[in-house]
C-alpha atoms as a PDB file:
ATOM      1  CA  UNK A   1       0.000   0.000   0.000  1.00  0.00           C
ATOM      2  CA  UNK A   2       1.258   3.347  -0.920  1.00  0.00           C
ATOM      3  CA  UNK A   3       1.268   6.137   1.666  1.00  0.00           C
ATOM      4  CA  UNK A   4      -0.882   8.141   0.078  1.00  0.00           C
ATOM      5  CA  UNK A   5      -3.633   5.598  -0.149  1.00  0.00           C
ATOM      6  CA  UNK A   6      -2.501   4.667   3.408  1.00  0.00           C
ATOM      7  CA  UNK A   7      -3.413   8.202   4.229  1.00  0.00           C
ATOM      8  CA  UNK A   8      -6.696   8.264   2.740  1.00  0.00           C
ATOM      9  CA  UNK A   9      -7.310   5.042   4.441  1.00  0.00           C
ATOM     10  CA  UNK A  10      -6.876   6.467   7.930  1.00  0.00           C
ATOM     11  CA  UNK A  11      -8.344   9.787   7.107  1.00  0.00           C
ATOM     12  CA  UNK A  12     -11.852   8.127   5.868  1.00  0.00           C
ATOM     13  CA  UNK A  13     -11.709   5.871   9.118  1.00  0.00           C
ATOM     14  CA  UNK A  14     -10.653   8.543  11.460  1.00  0.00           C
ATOM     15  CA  UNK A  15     -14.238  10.495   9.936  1.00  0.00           C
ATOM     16  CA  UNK A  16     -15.975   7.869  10.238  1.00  0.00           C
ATOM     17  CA  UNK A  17     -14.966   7.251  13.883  1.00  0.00           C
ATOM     18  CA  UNK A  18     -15.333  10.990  14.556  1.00  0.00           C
ATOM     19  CA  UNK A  19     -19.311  10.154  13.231  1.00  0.00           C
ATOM     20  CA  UNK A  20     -19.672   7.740  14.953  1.00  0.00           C
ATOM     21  CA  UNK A  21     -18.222   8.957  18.131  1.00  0.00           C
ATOM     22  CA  UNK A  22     -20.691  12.021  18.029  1.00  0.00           C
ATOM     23  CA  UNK A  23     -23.739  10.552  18.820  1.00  0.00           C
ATOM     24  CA  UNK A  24     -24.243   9.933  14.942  1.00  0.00           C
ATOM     25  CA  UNK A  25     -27.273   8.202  13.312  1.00  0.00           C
ATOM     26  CA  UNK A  26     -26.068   6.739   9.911  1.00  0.00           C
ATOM     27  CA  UNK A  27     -22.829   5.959   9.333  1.00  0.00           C
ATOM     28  CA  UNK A  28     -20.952   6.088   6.015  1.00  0.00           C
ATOM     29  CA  UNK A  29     -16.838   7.199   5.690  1.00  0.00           C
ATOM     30  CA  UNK A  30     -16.505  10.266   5.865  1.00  0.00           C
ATOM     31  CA  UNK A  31     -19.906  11.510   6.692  1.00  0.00           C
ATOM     32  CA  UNK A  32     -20.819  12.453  10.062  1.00  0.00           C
ATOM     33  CA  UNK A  33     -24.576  13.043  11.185  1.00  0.00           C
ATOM     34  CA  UNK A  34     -25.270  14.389  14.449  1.00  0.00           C
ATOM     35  CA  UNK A  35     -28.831  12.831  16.012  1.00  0.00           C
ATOM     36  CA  UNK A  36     -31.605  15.712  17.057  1.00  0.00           C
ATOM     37  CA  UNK A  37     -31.431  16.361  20.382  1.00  0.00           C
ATOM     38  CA  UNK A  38     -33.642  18.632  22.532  1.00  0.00           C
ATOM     39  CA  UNK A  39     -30.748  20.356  24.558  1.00  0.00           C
ATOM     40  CA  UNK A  40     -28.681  21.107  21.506  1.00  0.00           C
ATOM     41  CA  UNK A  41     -28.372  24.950  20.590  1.00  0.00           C
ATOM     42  CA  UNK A  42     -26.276  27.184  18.937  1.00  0.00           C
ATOM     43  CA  UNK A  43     -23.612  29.478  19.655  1.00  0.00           C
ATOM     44  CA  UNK A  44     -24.851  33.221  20.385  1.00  0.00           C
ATOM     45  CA  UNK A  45     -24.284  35.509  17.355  1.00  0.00           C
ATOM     46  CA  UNK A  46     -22.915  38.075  19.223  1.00  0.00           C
ATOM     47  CA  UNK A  47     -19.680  35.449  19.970  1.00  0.00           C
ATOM     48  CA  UNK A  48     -19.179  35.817  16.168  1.00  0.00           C
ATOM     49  CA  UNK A  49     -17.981  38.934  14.542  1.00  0.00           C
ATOM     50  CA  UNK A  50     -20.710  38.651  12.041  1.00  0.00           C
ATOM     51  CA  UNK A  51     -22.406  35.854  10.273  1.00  0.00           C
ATOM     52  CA  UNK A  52     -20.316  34.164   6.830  1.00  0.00           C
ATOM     53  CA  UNK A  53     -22.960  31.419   4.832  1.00  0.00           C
ATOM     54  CA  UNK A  54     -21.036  29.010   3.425  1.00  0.00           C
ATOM     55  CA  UNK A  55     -24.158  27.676   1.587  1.00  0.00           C
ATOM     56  CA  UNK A  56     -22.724  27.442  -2.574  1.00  0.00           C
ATOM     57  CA  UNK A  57     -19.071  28.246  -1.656  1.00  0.00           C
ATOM     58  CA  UNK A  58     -16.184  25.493  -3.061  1.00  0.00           C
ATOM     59  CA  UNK A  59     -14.133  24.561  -0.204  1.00  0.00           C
ATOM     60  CA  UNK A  60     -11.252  22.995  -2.145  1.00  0.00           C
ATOM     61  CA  UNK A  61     -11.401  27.288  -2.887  1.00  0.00           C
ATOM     62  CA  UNK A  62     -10.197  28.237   0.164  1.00  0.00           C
ATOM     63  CA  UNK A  63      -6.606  27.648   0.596  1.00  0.00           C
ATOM     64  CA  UNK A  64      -4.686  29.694  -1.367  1.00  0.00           C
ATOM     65  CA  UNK A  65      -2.225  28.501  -3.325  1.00  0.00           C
ATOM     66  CA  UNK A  66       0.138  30.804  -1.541  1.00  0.00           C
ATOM     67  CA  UNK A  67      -0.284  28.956   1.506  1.00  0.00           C
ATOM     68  CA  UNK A  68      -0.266  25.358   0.510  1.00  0.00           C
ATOM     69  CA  UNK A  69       3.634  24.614   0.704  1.00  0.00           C
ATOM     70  CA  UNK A  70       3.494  24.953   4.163  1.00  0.00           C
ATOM     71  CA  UNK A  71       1.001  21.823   3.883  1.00  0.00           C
ATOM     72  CA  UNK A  72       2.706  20.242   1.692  1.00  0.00           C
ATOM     73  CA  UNK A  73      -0.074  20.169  -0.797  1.00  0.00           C
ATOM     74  CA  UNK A  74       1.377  19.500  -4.050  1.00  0.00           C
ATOM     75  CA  UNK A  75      -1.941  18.854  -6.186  1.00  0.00           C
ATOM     76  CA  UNK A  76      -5.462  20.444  -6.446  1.00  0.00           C
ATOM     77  CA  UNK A  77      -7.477  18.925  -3.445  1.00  0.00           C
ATOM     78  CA  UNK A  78     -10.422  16.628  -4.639  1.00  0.00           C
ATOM     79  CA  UNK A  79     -13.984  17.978  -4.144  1.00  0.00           C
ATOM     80  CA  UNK A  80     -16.540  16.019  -2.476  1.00  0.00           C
ATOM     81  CA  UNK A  81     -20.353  15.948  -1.730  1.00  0.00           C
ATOM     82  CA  UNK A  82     -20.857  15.072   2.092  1.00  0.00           C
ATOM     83  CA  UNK A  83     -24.456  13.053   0.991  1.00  0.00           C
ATOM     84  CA  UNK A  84     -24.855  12.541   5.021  1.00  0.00           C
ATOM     85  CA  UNK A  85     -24.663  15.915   5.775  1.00  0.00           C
ATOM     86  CA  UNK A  86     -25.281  17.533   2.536  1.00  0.00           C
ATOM     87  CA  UNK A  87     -22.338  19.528   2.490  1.00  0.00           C
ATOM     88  CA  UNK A  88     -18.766  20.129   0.501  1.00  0.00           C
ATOM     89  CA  UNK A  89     -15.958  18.757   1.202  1.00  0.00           C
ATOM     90  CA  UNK A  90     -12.226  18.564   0.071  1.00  0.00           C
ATOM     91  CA  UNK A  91      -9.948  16.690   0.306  1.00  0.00           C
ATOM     92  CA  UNK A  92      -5.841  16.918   0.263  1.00  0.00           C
ATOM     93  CA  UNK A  93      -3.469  14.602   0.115  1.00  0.00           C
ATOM     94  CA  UNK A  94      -0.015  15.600   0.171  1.00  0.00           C
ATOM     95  CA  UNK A  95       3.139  13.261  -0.197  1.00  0.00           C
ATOM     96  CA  UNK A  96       5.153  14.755   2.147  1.00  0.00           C
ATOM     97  CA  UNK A  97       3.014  14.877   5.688  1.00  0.00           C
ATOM     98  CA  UNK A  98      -0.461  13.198   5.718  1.00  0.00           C
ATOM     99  CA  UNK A  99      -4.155  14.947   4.574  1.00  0.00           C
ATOM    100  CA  UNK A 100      -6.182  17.630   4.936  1.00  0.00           C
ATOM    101  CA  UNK A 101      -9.963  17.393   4.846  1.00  0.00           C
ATOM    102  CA  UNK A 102     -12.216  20.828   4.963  1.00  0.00           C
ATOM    103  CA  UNK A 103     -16.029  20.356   5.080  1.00  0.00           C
ATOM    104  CA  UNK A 104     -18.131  23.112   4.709  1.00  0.00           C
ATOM    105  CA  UNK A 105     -21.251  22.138   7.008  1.00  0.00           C
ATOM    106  CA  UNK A 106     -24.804  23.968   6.223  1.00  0.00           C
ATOM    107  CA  UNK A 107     -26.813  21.659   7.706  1.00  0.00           C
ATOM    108  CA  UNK A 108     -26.514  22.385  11.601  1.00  0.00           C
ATOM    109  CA  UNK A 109     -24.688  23.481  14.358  1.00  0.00           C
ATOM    110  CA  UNK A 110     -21.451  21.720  15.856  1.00  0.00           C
ATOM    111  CA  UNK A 111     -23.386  21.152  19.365  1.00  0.00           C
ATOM    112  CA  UNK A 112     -25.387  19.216  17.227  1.00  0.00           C
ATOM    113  CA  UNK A 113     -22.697  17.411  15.240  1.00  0.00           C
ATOM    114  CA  UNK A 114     -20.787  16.910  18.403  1.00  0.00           C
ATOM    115  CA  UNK A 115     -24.103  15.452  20.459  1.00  0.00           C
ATOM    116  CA  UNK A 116     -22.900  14.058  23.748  1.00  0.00           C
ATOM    117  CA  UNK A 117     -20.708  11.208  23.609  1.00  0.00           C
ATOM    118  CA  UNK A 118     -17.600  10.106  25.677  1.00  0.00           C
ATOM    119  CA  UNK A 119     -15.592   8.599  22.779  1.00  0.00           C
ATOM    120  CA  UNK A 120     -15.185  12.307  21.427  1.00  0.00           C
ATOM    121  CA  UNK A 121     -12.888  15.505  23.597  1.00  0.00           C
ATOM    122  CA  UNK A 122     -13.451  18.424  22.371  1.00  0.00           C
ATOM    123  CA  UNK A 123     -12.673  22.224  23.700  1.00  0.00           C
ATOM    124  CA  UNK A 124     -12.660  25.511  22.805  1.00  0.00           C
ATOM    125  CA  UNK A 125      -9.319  26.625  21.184  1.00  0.00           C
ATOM    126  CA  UNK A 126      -8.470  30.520  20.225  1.00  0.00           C
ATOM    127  CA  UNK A 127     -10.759  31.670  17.914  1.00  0.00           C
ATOM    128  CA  UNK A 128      -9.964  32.229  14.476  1.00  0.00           C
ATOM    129  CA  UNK A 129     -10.208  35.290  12.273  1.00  0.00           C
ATOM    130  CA  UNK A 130     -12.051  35.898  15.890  1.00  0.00           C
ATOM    131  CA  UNK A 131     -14.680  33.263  15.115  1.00  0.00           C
ATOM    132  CA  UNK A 132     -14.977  30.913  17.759  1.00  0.00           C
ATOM    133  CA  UNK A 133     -13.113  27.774  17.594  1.00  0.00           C
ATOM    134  CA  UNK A 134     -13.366  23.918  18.993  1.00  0.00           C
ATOM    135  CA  UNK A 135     -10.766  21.731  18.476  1.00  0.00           C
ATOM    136  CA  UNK A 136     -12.184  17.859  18.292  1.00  0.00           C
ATOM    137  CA  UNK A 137     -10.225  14.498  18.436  1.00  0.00           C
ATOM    138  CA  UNK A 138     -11.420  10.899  20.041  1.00  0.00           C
ATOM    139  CA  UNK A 139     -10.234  10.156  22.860  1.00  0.00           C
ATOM    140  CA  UNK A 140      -6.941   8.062  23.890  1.00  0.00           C
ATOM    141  CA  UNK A 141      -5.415   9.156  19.902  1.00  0.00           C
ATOM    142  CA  UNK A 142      -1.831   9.090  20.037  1.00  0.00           C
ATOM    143  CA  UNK A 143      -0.451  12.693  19.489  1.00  0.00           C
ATOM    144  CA  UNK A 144      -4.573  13.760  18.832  1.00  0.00           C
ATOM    145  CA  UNK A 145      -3.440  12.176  15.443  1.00  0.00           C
ATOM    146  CA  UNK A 146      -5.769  12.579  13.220  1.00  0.00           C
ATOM    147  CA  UNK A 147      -7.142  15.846  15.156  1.00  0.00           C
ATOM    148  CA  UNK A 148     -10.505  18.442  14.007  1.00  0.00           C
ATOM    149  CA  UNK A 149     -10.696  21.840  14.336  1.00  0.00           C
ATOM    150  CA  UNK A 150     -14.026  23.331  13.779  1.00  0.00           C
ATOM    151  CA  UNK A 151     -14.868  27.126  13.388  1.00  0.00           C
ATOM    152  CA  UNK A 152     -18.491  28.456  14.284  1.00  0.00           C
ATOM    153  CA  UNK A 153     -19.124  30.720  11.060  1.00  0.00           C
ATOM    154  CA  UNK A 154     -23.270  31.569  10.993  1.00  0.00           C
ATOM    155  CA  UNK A 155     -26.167  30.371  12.893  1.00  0.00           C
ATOM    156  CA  UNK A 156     -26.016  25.900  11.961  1.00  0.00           C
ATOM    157  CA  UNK A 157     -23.216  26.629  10.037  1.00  0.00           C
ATOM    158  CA  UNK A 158     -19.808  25.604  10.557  1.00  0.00           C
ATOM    159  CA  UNK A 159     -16.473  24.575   8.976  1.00  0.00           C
ATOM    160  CA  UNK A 160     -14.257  21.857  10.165  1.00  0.00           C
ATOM    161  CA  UNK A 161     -11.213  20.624   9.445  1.00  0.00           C
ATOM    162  CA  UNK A 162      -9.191  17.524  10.292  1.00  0.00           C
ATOM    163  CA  UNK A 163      -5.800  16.705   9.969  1.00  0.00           C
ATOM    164  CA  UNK A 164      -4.034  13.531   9.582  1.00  0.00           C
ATOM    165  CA  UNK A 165      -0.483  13.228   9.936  1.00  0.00           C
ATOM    166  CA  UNK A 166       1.705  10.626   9.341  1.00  0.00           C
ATOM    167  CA  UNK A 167       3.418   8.936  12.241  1.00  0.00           C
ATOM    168  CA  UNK A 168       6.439   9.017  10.652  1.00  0.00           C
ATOM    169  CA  UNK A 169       6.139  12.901  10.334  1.00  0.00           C
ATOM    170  CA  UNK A 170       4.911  14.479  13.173  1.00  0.00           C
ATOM    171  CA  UNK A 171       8.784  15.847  13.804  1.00  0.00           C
ATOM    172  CA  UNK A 172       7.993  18.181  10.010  1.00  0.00           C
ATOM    173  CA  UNK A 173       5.350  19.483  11.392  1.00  0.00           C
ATOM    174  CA  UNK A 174       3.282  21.124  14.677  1.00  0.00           C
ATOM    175  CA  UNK A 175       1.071  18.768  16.415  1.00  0.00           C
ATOM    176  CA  UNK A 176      -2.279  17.395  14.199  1.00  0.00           C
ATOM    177  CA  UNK A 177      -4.491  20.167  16.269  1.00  0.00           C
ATOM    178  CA  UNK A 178      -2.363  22.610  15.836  1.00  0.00           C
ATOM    179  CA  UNK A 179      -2.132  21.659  12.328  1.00  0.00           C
ATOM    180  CA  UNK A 180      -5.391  21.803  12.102  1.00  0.00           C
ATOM    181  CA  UNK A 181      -6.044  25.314  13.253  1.00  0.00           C
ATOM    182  CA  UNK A 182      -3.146  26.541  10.794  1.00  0.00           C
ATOM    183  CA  UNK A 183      -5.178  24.741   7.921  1.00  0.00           C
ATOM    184  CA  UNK A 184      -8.855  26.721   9.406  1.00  0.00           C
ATOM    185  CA  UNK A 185      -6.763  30.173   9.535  1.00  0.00           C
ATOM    186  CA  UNK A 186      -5.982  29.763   5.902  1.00  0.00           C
ATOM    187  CA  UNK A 187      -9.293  28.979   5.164  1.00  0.00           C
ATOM    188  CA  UNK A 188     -10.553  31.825   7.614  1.00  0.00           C
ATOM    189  CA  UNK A 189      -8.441  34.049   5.937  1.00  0.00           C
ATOM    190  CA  UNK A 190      -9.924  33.720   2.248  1.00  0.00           C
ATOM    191  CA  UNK A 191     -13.580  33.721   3.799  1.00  0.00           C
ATOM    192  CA  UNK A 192     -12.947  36.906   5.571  1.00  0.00           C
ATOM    193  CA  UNK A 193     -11.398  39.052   3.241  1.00  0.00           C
END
């Protein structure tokens, strides 16, 4: 097996672990759905700066190429339809470090994705682009390898990011969460602006 279809191998299991650590419903790789639940709510708006929609936006868009040697990415990412959660995804594989996966999530809010479940940590990290952040791994990873970082854009709207990085690589590179949150400031960046 390669290591870049070793890569995509753990980064489809890690999301569908993530799913199905979060309280999820239906299961299929890569496609997370949270189950409705009466105490879930969103985030205030006022703990946003202002509202971004991410509803028709490309999210294999938003890393500019500028930025993507510091990833490693050395090919366009590959766009994706999450059918679960009816929302765009991308994903990059580079040869270097490990993937990158950024979902663009119109279809509720990450207290909802997250529902309640002890297989999944999560906590707030420092916002981004000063929208508030959660970084999300299960528990008992090695390193948080593979590692999420989600970012709380509009009312049931968020982005979220994970990061796999090879074993073999974690000295190239910060830790998979902090990873991560470099790969949502990118994407941060392009939304804001």
């Amino acid at each position: 097996m390669t290591r870049t279809s070793r890569t995509r191998r753990l980064l489809a299991l890690f999301l569908t672990a993530v799913g199905l650590g979060a309280g999820c419903t239906t299961t299929s790789t890569g496609d997370p759905t949270a189950e409705n639940t009466s105490a879930t709510t969103s985030k205030e708006p006022s703990e946003r700066p202002r509202d971004i929609r991410l509803d028709g936006l490309d999210p294999c868009a938003l890393i500019p190429e500028a930025d993507q040697p510091e990833f490693y990415i050395d090919k366009p990412g590959t766009p994706q339809e999450n059918k679960t959660l009816k929302s765009p995804q991308c994903i990059w594989t580079g040869t270097e470090v490990g993937a990158f996966d950024l979902t663009l999530v119109t279809t509720g809010s990450l207290e909802k994705w997250l529902g309640s479940n002890d297989a999944v940590e999560s906590k707030d990290v420092e916002p981004i682009e000063d929208f508030p952040a959660t970084e999300i791994h299960l528990k008992g990873q090695r390193n948080n390898n593979p590692c999420d970082v989600a970012v709380d854009v509009a009312d049931d709207q968020f982005l979220v990011v994970t990061a796999l990085i090879d074993e073999l690589d974690l000295s190239k590179v910060p830790g998979p969460c902090e990873y991560a949150h470099d790969f949502a400031e990118s994407a941060m960046s392009t939304l804001v602006n």
